[in-house]
C-alpha atoms as a PDB file:
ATOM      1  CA  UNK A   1      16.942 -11.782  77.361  1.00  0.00           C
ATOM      2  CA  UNK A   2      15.460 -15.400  76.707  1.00  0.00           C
ATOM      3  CA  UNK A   3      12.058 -16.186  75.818  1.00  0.00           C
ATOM      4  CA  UNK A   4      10.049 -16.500  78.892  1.00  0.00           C
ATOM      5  CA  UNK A   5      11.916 -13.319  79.942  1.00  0.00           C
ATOM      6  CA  UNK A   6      10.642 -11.558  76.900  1.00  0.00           C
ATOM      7  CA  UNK A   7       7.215 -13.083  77.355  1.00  0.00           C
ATOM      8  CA  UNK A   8       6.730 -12.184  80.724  1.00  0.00           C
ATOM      9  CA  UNK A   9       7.239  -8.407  79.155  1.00  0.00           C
ATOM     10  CA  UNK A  10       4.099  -8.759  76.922  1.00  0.00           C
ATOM     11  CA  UNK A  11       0.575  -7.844  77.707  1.00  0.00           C
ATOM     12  CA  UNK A  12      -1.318 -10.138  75.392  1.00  0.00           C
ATOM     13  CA  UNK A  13      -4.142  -7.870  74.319  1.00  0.00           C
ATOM     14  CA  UNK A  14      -7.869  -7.924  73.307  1.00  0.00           C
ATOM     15  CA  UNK A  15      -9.813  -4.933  73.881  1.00  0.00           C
ATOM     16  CA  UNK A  16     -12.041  -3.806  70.277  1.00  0.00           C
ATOM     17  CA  UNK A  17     -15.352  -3.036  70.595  1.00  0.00           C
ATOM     18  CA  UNK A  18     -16.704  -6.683  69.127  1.00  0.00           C
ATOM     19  CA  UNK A  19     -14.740  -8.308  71.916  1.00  0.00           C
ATOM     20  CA  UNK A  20     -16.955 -11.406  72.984  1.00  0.00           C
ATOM     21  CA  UNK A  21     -16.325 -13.372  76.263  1.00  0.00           C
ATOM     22  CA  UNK A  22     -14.468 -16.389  73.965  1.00  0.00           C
ATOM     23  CA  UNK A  23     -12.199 -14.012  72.832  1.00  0.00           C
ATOM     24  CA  UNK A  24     -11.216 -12.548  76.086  1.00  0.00           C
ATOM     25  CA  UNK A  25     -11.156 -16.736  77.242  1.00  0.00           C
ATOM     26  CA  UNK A  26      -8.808 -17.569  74.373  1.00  0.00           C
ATOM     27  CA  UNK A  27      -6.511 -14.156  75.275  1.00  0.00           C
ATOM     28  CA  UNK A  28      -6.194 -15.695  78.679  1.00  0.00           C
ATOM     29  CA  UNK A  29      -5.447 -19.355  77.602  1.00  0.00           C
ATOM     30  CA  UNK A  30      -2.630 -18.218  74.920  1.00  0.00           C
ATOM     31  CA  UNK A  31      -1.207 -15.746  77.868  1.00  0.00           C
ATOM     32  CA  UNK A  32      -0.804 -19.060  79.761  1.00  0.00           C
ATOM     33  CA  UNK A  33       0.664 -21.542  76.740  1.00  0.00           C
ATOM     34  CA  UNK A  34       2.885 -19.115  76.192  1.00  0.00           C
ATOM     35  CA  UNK A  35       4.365 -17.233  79.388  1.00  0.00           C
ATOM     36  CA  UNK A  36       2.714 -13.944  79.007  1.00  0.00           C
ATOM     37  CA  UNK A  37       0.125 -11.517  80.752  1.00  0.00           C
ATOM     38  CA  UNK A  38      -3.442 -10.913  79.497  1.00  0.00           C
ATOM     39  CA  UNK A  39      -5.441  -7.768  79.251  1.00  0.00           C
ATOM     40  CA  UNK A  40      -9.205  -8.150  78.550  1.00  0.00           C
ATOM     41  CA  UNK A  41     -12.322  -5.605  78.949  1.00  0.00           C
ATOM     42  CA  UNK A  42     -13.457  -4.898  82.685  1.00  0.00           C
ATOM     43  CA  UNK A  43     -16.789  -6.524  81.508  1.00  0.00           C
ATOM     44  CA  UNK A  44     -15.124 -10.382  81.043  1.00  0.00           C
ATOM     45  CA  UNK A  45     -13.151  -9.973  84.405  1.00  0.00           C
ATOM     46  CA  UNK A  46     -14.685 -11.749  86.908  1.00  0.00           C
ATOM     47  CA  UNK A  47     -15.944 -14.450  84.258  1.00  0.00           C
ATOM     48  CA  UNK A  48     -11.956 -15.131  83.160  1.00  0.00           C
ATOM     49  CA  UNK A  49     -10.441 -14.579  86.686  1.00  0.00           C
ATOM     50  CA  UNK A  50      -9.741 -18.205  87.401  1.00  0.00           C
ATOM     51  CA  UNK A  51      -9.490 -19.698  83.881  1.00  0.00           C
ATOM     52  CA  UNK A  52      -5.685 -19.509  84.165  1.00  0.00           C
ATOM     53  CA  UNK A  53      -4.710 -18.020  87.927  1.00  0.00           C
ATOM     54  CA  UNK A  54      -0.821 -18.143  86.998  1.00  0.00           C
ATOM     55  CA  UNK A  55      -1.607 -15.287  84.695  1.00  0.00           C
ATOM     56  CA  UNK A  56      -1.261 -11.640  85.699  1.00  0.00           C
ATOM     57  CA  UNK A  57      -4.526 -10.322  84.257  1.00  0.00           C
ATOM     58  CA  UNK A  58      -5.264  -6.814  83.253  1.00  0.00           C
ATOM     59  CA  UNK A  59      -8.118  -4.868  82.388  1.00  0.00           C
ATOM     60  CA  UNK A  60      -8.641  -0.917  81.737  1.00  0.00           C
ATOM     61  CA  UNK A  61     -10.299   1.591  82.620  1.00  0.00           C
ATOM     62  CA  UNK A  62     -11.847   4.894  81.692  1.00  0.00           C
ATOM     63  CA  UNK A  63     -11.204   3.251  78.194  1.00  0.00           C
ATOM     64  CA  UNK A  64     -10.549   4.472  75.469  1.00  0.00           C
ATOM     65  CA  UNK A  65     -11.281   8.588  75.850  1.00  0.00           C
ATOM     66  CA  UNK A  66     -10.512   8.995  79.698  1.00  0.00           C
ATOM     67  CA  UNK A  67     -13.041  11.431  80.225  1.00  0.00           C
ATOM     68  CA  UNK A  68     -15.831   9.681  82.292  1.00  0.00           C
ATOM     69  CA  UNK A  69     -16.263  11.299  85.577  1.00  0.00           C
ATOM     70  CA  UNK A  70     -13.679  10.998  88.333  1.00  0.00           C
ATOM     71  CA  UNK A  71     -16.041   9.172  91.070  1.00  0.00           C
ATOM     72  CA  UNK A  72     -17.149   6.503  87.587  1.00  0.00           C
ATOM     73  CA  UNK A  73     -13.354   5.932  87.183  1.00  0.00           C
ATOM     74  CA  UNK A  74     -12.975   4.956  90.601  1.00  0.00           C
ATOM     75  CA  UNK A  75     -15.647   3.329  91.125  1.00  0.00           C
ATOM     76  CA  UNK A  76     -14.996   0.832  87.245  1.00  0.00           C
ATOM     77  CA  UNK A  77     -11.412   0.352  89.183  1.00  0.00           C
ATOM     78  CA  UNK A  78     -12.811  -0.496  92.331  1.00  0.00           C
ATOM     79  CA  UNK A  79     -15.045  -3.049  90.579  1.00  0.00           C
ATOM     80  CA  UNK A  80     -12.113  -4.318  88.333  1.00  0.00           C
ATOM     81  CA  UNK A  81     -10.119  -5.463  91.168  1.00  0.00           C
ATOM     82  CA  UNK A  82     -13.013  -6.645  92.928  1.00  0.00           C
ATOM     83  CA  UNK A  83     -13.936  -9.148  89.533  1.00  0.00           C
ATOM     84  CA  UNK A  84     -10.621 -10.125  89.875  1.00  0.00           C
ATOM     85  CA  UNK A  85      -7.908  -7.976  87.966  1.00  0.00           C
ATOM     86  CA  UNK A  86      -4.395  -7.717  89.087  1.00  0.00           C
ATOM     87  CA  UNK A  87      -3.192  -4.545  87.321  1.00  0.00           C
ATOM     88  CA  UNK A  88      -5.246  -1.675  85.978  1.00  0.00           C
ATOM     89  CA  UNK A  89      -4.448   0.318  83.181  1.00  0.00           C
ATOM     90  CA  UNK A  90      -6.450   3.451  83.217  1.00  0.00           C
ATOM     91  CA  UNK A  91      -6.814   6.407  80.726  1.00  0.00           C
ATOM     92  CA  UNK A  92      -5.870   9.797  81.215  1.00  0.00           C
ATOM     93  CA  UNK A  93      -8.295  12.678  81.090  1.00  0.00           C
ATOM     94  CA  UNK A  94      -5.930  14.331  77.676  1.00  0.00           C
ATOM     95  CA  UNK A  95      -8.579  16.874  77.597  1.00  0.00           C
ATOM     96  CA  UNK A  96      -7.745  18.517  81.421  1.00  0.00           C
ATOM     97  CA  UNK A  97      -3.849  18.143  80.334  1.00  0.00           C
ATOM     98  CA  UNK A  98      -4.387  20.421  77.273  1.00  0.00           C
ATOM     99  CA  UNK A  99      -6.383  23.201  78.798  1.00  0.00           C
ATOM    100  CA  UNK A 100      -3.321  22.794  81.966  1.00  0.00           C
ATOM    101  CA  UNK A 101      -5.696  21.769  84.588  1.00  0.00           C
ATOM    102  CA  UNK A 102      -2.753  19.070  86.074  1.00  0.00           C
ATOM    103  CA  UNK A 103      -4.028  19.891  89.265  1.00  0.00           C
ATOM    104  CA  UNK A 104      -7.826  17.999  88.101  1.00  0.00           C
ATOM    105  CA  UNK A 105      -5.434  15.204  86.335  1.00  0.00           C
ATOM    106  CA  UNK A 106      -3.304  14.682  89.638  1.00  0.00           C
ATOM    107  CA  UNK A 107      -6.613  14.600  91.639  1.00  0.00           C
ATOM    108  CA  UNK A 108      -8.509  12.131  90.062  1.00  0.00           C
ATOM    109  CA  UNK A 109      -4.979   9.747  89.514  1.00  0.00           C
ATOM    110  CA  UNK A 110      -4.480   9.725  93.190  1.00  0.00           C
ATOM    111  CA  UNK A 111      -7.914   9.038  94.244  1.00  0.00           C
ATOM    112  CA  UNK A 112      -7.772   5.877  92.170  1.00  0.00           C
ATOM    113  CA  UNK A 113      -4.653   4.824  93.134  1.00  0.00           C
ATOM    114  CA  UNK A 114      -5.498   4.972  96.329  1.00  0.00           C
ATOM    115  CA  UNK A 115      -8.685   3.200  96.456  1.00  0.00           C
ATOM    116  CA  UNK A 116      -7.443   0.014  94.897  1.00  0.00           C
ATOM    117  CA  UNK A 117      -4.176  -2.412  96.282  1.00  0.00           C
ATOM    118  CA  UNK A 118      -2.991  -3.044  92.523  1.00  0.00           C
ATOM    119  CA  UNK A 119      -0.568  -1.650  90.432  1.00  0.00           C
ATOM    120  CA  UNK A 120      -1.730   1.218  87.564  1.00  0.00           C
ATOM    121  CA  UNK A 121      -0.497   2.478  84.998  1.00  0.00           C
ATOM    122  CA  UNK A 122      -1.203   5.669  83.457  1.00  0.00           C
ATOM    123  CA  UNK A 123      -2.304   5.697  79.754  1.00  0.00           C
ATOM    124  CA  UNK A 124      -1.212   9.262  78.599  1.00  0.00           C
ATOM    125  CA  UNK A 125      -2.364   8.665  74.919  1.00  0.00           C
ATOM    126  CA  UNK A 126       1.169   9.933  74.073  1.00  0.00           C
ATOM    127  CA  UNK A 127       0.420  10.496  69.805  1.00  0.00           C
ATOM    128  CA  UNK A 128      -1.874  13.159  71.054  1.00  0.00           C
ATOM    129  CA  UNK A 129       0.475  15.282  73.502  1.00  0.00           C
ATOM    130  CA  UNK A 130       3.891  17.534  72.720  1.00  0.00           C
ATOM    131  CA  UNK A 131       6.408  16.874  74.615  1.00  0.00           C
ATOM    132  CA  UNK A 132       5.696  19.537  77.143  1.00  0.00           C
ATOM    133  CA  UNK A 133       1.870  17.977  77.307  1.00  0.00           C
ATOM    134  CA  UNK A 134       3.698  14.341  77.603  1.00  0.00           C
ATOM    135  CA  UNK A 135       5.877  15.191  80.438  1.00  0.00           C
ATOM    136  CA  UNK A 136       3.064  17.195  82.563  1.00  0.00           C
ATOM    137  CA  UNK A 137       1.159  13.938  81.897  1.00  0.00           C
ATOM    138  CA  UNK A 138       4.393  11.882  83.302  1.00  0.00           C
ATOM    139  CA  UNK A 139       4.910  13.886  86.526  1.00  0.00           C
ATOM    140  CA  UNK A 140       1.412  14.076  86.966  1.00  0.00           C
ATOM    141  CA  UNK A 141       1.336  10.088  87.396  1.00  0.00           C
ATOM    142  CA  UNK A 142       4.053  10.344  89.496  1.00  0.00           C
ATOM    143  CA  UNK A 143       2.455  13.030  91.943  1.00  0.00           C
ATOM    144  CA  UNK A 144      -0.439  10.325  91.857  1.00  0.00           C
ATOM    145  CA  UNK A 145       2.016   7.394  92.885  1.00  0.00           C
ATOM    146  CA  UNK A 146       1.172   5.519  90.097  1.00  0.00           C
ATOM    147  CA  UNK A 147       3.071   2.923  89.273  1.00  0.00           C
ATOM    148  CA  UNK A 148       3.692   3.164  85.767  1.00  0.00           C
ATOM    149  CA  UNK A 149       3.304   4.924  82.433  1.00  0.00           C
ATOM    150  CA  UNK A 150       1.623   3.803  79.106  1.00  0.00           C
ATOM    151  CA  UNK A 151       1.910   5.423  75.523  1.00  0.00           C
ATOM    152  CA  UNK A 152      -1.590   4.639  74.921  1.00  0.00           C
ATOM    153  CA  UNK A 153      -4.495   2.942  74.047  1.00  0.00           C
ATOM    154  CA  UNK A 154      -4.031   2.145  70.316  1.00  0.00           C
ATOM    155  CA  UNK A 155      -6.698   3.831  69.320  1.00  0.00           C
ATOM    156  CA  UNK A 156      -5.075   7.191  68.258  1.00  0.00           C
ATOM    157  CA  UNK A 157      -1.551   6.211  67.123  1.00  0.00           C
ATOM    158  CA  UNK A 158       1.288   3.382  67.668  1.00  0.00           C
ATOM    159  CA  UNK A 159       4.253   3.618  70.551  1.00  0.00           C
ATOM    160  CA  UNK A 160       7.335   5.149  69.449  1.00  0.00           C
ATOM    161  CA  UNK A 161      10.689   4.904  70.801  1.00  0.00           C
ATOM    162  CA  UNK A 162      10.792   8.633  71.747  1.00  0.00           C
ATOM    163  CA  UNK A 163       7.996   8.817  73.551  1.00  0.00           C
ATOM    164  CA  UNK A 164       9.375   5.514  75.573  1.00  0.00           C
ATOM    165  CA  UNK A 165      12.538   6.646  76.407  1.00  0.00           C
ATOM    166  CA  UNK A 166      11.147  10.461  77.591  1.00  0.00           C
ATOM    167  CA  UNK A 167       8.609   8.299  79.561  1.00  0.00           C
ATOM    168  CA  UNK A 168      10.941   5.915  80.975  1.00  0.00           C
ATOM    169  CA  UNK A 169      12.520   9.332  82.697  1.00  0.00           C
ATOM    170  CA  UNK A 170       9.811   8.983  85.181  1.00  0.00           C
ATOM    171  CA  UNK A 171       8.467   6.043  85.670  1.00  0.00           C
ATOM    172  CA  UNK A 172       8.450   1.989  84.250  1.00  0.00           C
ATOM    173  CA  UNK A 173       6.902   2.151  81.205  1.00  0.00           C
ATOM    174  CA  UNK A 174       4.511  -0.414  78.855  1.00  0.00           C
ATOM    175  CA  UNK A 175       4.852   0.474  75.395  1.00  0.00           C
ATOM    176  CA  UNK A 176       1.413  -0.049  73.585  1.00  0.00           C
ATOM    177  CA  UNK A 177       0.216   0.632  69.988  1.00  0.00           C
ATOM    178  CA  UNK A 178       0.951  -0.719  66.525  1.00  0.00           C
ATOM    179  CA  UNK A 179       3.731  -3.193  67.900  1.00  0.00           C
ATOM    180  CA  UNK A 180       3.482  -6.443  65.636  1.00  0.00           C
ATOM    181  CA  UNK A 181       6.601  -7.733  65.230  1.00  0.00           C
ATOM    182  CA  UNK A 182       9.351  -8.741  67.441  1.00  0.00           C
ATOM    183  CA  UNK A 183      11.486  -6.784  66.085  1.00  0.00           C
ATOM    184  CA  UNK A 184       9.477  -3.744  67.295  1.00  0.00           C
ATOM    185  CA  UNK A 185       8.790  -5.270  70.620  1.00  0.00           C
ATOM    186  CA  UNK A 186      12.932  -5.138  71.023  1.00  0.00           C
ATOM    187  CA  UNK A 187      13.260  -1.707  69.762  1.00  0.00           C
ATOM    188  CA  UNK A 188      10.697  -0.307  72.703  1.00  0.00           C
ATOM    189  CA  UNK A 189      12.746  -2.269  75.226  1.00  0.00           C
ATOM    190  CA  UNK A 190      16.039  -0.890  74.521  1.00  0.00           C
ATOM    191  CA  UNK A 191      14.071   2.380  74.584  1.00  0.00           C
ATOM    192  CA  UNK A 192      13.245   1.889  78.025  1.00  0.00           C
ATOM    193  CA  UNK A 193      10.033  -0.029  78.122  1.00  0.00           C
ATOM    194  CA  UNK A 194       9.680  -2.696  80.496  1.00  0.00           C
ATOM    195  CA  UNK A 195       6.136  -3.758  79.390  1.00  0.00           C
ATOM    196  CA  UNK A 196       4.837  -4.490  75.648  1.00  0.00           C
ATOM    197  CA  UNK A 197       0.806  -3.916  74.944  1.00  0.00           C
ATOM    198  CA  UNK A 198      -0.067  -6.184  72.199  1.00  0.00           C
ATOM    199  CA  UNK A 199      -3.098  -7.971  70.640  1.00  0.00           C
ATOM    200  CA  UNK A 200       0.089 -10.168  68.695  1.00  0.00           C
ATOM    201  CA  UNK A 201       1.455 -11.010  72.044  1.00  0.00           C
ATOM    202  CA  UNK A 202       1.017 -14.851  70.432  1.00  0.00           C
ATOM    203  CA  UNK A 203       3.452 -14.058  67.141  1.00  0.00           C
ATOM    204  CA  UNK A 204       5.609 -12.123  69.328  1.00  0.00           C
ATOM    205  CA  UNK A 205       7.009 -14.560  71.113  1.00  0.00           C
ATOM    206  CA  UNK A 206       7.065 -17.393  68.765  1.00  0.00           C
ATOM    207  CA  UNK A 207       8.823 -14.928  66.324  1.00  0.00           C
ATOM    208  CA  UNK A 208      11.229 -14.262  69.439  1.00  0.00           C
END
């Protein structure tokens, strides 16, 4: 792997509460210096869609708890791809996996999937499911037709290389959380990973 063919793996990241438009801007700009992707909140979509059109741009939704209701999470995708977005990355309802209502989960997943033409991933906020939890959560996104899998938001723990590779069992997988260093970036791709979520998508790739 060279380096545009590592930074075409990373998701260059901004998405903390103080996020201002500039920031999400200046996300987008350093996506396209350096050969990466850019994920920014659903609120700065539309206003960064064209700043750089040669990047694939991202946005989430249902983010960060995944528990809005299932006609709002359709309707903030919807919306996202309308502003602009070419990928969604939308949160998981943890809450309906723990109590084992996958049938609710699977629901909502494929009505979103279907309403929109863009790829999503799944954020199954992996640091807060067993591994019987994770892989519900796994074959759940695939009984949505999802496209693929993410560890998490970064809000309630970093990526690990175990989750990744029992991930990567069912579908592509970005690796997102607590990943600062090149270094780590590697480790989750040889785990399996084929994406990297991170707001140090800049010193990743220069330290590559």
């Amino acid at each position: 792997m060279d380096r545009a063919d590592f930074a075409a793996c990373i998701d260059h990241t901004v998405l903390g509460p103080e996020t201002t438009l500039a920031d999400a801007e200046r996300v987008v700009r350093e996506a396209a210096d350096h050969g990466m992707n850019a994920c920014i909140p659903p609120c700065y979509v539309r206003e960064v869609a064209d700043v750089a059109p040669s990047v694939t741009l991202l946005t989430v939704v249902g983010f960060p708890h995944g528990q809005h209701a299932p006609a709002a999470k359709r309707e903030e995708a919807v919306g996202a791809w309308d502003d602009g977005a070419d990928e969604l990355d939308v949160v998981v309802n943890v809450g309906r996996l723990k109590a084992g209502d996958d049938a609710a989960v699977v629901e909502e997943l494929s009505e979103l999937v279907a309403a929109v033409p863009v790829p999503v991933k799944v954020i199954v906020e992996a640091s807060l499911l067993n591994e019987e939890e994770l892989r519900r959560a796994a074959a759940a996104a695939v009984d949505a037709d999802a496209d693929y899998l993410k560890t998490g938001t970064g809000f309630a723990g970093p990526a690990t290389t175990e989750d990744v590779a029992l991930l990567s069992e069912y579908l592509p997988v970005k690796a997102s959380g607590g990943i600062g260093t090149a270094e780590a970036a590697r480790a989750m791709l040889d785990a399996g990973a084929t994406r990297i979520g991170a707001s140090a998508g800049v010193e990743l790739v220069e330290e590559f």
